[in-house]
C-alpha atoms as a PDB file:
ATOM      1  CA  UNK A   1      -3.448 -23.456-108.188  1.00  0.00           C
ATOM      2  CA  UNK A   2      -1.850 -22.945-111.473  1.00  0.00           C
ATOM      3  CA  UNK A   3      -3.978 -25.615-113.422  1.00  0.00           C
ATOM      4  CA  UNK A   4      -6.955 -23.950-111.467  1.00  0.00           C
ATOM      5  CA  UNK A   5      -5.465 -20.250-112.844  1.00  0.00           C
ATOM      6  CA  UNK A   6      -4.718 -21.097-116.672  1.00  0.00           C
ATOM      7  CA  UNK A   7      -8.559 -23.022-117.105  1.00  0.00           C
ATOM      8  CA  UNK A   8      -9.752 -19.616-115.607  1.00  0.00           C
ATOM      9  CA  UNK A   9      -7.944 -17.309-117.939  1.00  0.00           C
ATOM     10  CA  UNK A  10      -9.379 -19.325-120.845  1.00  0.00           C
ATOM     11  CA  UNK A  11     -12.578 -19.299-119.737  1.00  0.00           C
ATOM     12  CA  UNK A  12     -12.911 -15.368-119.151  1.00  0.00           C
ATOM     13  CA  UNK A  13     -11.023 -14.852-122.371  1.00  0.00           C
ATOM     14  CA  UNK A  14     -13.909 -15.523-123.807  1.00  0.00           C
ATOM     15  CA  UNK A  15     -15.973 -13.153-121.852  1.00  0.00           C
ATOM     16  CA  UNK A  16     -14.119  -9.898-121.839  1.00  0.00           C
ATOM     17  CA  UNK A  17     -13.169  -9.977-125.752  1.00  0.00           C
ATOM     18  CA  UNK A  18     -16.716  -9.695-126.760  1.00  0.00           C
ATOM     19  CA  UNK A  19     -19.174  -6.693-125.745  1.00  0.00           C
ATOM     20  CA  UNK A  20     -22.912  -6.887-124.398  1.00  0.00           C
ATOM     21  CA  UNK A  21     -23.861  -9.570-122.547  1.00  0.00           C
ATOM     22  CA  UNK A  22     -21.639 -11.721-124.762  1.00  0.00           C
ATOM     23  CA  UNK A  23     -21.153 -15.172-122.546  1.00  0.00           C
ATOM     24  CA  UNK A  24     -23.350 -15.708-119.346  1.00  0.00           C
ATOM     25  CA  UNK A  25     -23.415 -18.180-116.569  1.00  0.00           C
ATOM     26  CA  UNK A  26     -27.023 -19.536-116.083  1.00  0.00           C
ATOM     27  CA  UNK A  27     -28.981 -23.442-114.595  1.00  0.00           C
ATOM     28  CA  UNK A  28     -31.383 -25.304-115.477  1.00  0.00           C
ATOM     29  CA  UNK A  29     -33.070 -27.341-113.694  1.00  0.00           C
ATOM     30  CA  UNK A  30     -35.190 -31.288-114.765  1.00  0.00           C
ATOM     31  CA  UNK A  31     -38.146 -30.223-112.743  1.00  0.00           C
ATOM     32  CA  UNK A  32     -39.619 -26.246-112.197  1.00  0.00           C
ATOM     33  CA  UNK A  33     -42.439 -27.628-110.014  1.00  0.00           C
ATOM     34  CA  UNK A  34     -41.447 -30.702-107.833  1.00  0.00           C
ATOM     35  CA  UNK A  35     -42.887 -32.460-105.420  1.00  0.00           C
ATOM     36  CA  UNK A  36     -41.967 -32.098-102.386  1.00  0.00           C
ATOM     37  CA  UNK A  37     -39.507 -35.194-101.591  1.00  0.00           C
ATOM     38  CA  UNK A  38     -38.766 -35.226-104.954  1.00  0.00           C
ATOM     39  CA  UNK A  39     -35.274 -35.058-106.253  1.00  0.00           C
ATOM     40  CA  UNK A  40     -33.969 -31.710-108.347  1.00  0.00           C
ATOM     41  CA  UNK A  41     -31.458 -31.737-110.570  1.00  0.00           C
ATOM     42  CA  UNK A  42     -29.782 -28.892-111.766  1.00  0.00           C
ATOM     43  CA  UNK A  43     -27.287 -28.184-114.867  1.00  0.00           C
ATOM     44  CA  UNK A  44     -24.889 -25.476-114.555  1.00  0.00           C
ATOM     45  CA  UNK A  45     -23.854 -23.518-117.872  1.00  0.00           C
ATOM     46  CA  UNK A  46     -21.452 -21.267-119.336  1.00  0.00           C
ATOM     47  CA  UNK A  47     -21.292 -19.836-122.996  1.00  0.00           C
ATOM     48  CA  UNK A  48     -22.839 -17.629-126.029  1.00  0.00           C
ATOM     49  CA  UNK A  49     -26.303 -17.591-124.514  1.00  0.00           C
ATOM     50  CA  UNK A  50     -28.743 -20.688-124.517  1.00  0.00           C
ATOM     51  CA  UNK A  51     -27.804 -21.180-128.299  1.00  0.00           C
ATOM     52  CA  UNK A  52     -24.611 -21.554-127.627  1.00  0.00           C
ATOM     53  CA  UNK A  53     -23.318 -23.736-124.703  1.00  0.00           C
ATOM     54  CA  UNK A  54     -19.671 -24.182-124.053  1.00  0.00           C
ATOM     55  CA  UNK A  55     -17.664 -26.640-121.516  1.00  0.00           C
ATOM     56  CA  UNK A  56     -17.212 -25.809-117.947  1.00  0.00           C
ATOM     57  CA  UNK A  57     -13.393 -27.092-117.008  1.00  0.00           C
ATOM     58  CA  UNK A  58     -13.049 -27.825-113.282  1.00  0.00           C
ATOM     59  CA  UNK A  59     -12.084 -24.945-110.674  1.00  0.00           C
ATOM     60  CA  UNK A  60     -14.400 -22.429-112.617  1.00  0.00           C
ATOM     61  CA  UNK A  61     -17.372 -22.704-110.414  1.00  0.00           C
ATOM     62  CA  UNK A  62     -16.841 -21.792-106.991  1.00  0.00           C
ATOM     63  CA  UNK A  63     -20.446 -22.525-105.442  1.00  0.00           C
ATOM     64  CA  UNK A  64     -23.818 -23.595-105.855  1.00  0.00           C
ATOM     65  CA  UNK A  65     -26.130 -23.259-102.889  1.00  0.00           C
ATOM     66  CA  UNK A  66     -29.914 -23.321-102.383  1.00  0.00           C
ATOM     67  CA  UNK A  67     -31.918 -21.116 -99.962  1.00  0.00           C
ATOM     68  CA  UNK A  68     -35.237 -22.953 -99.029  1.00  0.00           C
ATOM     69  CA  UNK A  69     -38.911 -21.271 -97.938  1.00  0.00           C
ATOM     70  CA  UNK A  70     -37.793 -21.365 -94.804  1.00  0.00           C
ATOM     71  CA  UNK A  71     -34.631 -18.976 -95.341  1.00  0.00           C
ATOM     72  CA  UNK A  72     -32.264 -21.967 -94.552  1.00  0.00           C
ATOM     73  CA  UNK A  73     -29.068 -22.609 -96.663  1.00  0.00           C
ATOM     74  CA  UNK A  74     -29.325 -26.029 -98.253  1.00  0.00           C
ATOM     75  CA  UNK A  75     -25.802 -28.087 -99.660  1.00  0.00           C
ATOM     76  CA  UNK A  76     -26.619 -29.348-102.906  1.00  0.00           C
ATOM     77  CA  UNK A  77     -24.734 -32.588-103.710  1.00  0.00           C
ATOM     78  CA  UNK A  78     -22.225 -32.661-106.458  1.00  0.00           C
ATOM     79  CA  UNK A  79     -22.889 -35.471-108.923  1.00  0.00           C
ATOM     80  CA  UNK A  80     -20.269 -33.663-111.602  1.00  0.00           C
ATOM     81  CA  UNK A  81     -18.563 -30.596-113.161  1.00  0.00           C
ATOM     82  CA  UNK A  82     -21.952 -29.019-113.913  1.00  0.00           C
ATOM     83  CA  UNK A  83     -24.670 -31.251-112.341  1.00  0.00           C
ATOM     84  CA  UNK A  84     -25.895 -30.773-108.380  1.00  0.00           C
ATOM     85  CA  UNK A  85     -28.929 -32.214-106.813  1.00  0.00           C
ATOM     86  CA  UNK A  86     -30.943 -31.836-103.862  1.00  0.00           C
ATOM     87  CA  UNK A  87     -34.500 -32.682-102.446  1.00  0.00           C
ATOM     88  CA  UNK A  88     -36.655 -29.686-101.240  1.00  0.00           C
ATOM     89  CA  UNK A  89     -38.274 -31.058 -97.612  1.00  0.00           C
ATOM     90  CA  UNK A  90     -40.817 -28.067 -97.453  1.00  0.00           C
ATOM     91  CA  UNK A  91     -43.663 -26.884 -99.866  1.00  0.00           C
ATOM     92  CA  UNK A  92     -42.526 -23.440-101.448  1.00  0.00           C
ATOM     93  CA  UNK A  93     -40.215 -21.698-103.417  1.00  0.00           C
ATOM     94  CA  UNK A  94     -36.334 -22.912-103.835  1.00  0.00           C
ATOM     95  CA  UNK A  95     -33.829 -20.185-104.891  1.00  0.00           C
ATOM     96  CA  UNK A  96     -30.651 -21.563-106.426  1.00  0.00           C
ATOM     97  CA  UNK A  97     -27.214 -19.749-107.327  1.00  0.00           C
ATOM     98  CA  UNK A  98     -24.090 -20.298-108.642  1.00  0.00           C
ATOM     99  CA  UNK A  99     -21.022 -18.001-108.879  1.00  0.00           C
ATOM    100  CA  UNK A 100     -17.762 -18.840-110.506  1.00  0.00           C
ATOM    101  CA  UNK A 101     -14.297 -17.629-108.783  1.00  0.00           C
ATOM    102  CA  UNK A 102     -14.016 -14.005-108.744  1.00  0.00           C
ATOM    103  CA  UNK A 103     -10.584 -11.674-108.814  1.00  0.00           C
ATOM    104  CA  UNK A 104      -9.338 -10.156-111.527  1.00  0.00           C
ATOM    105  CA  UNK A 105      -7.930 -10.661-115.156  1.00  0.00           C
ATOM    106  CA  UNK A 106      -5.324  -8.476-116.576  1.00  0.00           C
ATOM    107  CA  UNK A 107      -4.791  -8.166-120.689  1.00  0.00           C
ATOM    108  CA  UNK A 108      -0.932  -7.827-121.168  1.00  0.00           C
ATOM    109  CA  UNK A 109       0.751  -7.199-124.422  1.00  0.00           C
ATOM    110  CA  UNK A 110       1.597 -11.226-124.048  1.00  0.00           C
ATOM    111  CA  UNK A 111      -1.329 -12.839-123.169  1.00  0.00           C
ATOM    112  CA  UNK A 112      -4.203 -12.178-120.344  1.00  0.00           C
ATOM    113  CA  UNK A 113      -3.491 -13.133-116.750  1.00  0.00           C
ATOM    114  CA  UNK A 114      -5.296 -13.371-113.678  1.00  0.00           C
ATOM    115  CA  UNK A 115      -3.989 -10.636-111.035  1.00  0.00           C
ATOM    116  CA  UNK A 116      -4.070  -6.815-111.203  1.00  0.00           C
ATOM    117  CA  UNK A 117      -1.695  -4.674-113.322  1.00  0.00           C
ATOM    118  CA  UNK A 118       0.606  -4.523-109.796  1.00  0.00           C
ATOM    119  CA  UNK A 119       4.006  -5.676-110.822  1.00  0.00           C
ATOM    120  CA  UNK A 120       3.293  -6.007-115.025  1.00  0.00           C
ATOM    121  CA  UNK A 121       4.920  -3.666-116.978  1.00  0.00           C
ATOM    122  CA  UNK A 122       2.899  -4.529-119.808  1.00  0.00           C
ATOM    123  CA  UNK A 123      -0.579  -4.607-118.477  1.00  0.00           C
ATOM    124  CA  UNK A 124      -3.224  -3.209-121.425  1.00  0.00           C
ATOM    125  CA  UNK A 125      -5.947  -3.485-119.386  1.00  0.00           C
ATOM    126  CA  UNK A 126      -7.487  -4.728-116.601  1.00  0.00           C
ATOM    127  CA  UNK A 127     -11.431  -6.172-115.067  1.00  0.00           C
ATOM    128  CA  UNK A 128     -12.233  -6.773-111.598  1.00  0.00           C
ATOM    129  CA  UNK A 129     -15.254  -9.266-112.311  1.00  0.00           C
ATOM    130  CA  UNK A 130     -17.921 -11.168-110.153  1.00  0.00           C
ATOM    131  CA  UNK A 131     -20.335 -13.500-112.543  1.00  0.00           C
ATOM    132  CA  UNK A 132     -23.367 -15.263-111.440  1.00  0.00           C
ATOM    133  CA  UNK A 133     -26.840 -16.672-112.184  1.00  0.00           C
ATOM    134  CA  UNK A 134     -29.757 -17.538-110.188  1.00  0.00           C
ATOM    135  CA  UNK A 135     -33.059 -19.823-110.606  1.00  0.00           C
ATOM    136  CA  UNK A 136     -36.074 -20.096-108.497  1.00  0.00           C
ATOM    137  CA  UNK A 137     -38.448 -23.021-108.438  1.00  0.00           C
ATOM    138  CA  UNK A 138     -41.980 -24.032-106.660  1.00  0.00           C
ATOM    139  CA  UNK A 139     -42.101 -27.624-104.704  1.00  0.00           C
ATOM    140  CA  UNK A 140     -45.401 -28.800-104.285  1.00  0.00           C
ATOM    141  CA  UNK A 141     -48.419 -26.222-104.956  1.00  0.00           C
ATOM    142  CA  UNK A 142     -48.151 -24.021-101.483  1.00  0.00           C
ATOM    143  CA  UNK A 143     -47.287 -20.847-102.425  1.00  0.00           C
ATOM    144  CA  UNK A 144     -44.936 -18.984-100.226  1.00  0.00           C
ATOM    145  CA  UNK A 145     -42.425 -15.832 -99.873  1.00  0.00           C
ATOM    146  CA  UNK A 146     -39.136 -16.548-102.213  1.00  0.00           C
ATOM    147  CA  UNK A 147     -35.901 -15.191-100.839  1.00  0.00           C
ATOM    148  CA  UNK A 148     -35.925 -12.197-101.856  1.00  0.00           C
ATOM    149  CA  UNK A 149     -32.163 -11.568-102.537  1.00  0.00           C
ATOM    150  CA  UNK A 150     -28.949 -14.244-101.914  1.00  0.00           C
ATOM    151  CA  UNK A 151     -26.466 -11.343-101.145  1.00  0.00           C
ATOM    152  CA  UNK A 152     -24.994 -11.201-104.478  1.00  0.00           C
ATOM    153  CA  UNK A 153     -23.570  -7.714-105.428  1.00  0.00           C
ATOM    154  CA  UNK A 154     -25.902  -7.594-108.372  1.00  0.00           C
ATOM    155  CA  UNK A 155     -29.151 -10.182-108.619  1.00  0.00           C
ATOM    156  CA  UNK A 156     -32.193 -10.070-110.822  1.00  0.00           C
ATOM    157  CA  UNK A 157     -35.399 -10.374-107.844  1.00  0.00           C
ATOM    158  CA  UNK A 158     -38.353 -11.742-109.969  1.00  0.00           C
ATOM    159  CA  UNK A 159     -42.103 -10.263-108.649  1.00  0.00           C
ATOM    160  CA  UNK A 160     -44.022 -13.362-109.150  1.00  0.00           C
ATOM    161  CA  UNK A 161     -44.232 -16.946-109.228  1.00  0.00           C
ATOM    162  CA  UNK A 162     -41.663 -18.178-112.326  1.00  0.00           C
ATOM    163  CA  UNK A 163     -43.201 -21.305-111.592  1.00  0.00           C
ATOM    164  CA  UNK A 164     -46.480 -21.024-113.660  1.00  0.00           C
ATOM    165  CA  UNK A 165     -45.383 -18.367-116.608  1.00  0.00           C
ATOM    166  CA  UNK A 166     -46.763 -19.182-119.931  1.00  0.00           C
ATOM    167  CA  UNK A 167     -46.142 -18.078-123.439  1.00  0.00           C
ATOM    168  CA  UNK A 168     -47.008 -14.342-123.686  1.00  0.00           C
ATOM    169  CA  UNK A 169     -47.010 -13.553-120.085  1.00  0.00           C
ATOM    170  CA  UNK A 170     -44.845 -10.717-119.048  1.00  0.00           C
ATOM    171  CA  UNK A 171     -42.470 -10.812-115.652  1.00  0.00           C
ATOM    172  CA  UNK A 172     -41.795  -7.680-113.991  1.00  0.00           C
ATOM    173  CA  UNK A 173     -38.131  -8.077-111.915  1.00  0.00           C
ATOM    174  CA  UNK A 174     -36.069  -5.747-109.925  1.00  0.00           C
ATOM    175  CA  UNK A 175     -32.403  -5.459-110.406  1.00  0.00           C
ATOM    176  CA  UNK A 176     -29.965  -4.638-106.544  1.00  0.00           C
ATOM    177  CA  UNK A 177     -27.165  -3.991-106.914  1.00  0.00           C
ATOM    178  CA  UNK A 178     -24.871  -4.034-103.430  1.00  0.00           C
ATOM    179  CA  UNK A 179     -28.350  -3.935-101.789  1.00  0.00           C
ATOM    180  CA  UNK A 180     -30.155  -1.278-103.136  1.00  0.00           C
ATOM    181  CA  UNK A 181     -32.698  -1.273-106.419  1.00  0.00           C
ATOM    182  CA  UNK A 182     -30.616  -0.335-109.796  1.00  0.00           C
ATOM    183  CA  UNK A 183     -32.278   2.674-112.086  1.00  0.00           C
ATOM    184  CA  UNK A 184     -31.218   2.884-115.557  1.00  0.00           C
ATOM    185  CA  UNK A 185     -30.185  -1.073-115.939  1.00  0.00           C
ATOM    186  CA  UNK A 186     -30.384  -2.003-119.204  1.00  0.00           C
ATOM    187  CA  UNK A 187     -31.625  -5.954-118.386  1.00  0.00           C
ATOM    188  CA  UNK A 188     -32.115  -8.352-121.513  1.00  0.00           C
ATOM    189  CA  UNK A 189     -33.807 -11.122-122.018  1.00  0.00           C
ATOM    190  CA  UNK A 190     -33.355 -14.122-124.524  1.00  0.00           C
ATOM    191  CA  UNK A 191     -35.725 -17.449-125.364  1.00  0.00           C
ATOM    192  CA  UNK A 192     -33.980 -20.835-126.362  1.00  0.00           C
ATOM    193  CA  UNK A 193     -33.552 -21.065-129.801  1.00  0.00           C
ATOM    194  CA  UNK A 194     -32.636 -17.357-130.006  1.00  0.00           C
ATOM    195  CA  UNK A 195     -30.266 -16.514-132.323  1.00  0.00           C
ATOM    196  CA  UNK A 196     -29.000 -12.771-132.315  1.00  0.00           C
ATOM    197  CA  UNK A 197     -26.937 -11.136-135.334  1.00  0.00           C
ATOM    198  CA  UNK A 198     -24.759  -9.159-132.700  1.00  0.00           C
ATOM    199  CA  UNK A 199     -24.208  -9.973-129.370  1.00  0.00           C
ATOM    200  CA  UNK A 200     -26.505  -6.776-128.690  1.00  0.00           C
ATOM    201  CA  UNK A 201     -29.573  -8.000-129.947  1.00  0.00           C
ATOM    202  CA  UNK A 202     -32.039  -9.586-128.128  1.00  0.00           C
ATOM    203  CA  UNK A 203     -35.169 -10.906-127.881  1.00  0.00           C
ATOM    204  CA  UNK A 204     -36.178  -8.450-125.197  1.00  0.00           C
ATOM    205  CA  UNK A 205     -34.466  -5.343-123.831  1.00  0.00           C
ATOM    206  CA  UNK A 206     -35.448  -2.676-121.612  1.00  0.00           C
ATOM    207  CA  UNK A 207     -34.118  -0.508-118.734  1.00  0.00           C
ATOM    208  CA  UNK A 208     -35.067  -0.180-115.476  1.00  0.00           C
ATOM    209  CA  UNK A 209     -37.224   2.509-113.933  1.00  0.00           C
ATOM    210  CA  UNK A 210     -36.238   4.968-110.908  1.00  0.00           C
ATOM    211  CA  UNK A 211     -37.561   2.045-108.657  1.00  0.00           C
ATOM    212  CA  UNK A 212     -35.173  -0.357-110.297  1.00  0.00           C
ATOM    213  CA  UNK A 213     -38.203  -2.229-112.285  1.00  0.00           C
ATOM    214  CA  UNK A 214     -38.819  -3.584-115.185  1.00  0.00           C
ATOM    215  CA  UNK A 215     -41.425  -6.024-117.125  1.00  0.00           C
ATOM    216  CA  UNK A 216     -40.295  -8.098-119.956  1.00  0.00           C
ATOM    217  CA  UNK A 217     -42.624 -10.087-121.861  1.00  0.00           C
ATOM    218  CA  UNK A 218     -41.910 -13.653-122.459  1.00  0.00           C
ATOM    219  CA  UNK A 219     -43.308 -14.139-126.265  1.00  0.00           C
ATOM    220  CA  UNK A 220     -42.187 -18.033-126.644  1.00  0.00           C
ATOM    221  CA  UNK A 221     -42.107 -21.141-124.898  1.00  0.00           C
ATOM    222  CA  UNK A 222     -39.403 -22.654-123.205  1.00  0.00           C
ATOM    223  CA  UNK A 223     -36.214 -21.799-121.485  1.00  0.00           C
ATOM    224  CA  UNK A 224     -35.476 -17.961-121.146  1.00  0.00           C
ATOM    225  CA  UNK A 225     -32.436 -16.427-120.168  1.00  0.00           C
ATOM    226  CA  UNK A 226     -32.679 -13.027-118.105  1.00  0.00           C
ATOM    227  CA  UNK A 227     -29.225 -11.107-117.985  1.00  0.00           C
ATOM    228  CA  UNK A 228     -28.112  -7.696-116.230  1.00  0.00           C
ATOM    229  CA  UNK A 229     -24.304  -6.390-115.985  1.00  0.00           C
ATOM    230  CA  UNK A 230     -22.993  -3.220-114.357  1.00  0.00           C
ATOM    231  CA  UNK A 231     -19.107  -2.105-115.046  1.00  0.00           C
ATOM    232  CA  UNK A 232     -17.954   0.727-112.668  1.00  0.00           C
ATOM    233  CA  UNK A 233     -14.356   2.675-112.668  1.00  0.00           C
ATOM    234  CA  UNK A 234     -11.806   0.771-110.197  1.00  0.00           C
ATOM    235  CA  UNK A 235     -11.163   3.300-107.496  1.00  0.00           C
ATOM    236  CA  UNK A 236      -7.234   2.619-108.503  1.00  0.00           C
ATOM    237  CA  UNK A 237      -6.049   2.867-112.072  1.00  0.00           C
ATOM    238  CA  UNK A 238      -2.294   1.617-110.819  1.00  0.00           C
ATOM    239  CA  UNK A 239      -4.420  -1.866-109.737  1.00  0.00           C
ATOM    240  CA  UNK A 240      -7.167  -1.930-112.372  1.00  0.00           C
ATOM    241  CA  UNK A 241      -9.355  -0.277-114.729  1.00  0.00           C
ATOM    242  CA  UNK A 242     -12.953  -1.465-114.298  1.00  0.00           C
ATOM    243  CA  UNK A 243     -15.284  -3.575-112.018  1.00  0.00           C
ATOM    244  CA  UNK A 244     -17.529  -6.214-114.000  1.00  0.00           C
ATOM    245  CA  UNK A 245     -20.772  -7.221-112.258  1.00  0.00           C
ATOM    246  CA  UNK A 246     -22.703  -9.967-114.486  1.00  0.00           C
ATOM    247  CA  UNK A 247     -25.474 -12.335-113.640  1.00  0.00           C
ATOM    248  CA  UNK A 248     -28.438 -14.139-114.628  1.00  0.00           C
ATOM    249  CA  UNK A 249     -31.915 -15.501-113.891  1.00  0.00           C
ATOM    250  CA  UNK A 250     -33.225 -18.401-115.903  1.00  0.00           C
ATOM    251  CA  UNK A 251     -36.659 -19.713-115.937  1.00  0.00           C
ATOM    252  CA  UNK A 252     -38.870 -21.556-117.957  1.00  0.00           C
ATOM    253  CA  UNK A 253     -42.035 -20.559-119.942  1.00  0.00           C
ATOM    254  CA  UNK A 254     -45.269 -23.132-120.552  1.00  0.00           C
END
C-alpha cells in the first residue's frame, strides 16, 4: 500500500503543478475497425499530451473495461502495465475506459501526500481528483447504437461514428457530467504531432453550448486527443479545497 501510495504521489505531481489540461490519461488502440473475431489491442497512456508520453508505474491504473453493442461488460486481458486485449464477438461499436485510482492529494509545506488536509498541520492545499479517458471503436461494418455513457462523473459522448473520420471532418460531442449535459465546458482538442507553446494552447478549443455540445474540427490526420476537466469547491475546506474531474476521448483521423 505504501509502494502503491508514493508511485501515485509522483505521478499526480506532475498533474496538479501545471495548469490547463497539462497531463492526460488517454488509449490507443492497433485496430479502429476490426473484424469481428479479431483481436484488439489497446495501449494505455499517461503524460504531456500525445507529444509527450511518460511511464505508467504499477498501481496507477485502477481499471480498464469494455462495454460491447450489446450493453454487456467485457474483461479485457492484461498482457502488461499499459497493454490489454480483447476480441469483440458481435458486429458494432466497442467503448473502452480506463480510470486510474482516485482519492485525494494534499500539497504540504514538505512534500505532497495522498489523504485530505485531516490531521496535517501543514497542508497548502488540497485536490479531490477522478482522471479518465475513453475510446470507441467499430468491429466489422454493422453499424449499431454505442453506449452512450460508462457512468463516469464526467465523459466526452461522441455523436457519430469515430470509426470512419477523415482529415477535415468535424465531430460534434457532448460533455455529462454526474449524468446530465455540461454548458459552458471549455473541451480541447489536440492532433499527434502537436506541439503547444503553453499548456493552454491547442489545436482546437471551444465551449460547450446550453445543450452541452460542441463540434470540433479535426484538420490533420492521425491520432487526436479530445480533453474536458471540471474543478468544483470541496463542500469542506477543513478536508479539502477543490474537486478535479479530468478525462479524455481519443480517436483516430484517416
Amino acid at each position: 500500500m505504501k509502494k502503491y501510495a508514493v508511485v501515485l504521489i509522483s505521478v499526480l505531481c506532475l498533474s496538479v503543478q501545471t495548469p490547463g489540461h497539462a497531463h492526460s490519461l488517454w488509449m490507443t488502440a492497433d485496430k479502429d475497425n476490426p473484424a469481428v473475431g479479431e483481436k484488439v489491442t489497446i495501449t494505455v497512456s499517461w503524460g504531456h499530451g500525445l507529444a509527450k508520453k511518460q511511464e505508467m508505474k504499477e498501481g496507477v491504473i485502477e481499471k480498464v473495461s469494455v462495454i460491447g453493442p450489446d450493453g454487456k461488460e467485457i474483461t479485457p486481458q492484461k498482457i502488461d502495465l499499459i497493454h490489454y486485449s480483447f476480441v469483440p464477438k458481435k458486429a458494432g461499436y466497442y467503448v473502452i475506459s480506463a480510470g486510474m485510482h482516485s482519492g485525494f492529494m494534499t500539497k504540504t509545506t514538505t512534500g505532497r501526500k495522498r489523504q485530505s488536509k485531516k490531521g496535517l498541520d501543514n497542508a497548502l492545499s488540497c485536490m479531490n481528483f477522478d482522471i479518465r479517458s475513453k475510446m470507441v471503436i467499430r468491429a466489422g461494418k454493422e453499424k449499431s447504437s454505442a453506449a452512450s455513457t460508462v457512468g463516469a462523473p464526467i465523459e466526452i459522448v461522441p455523436l457519430g461514428d469515430v470509426s470512419s473520420l477523415k482529415k477535415g471532418d468535424s465531430l460534434e460531442v457532448v460533455i455529462m457530467f454526474k449524468g446530465k449535459p455540461a454548458a459552458g465546458m471549455t473541451v480541447a482538442a489536440d492532433h499527434e504531432g502537436f506541439s503547444g507553446k503553453s499548456h493552454d494552447e491547442h489545436s482546437v478549443s471551444a465551449r460547450t453550448d446550453a445543450s452541452g455540445k460542441v463540434r470540433l474540427k479535426l484538420s490533420k490526420p492521425g491520432v487526436w486527443l479530445i480533453q474536458v476537466k471540471n474543478e468544483l469547491p470541496y463542500p469542506d475546506l477543513e478536508v479539502c479545497d477543490t474537486y478535479m474531474y479530468a478525462t479524455s476521448l481519443s480517436l483516430t483521423v484517416q
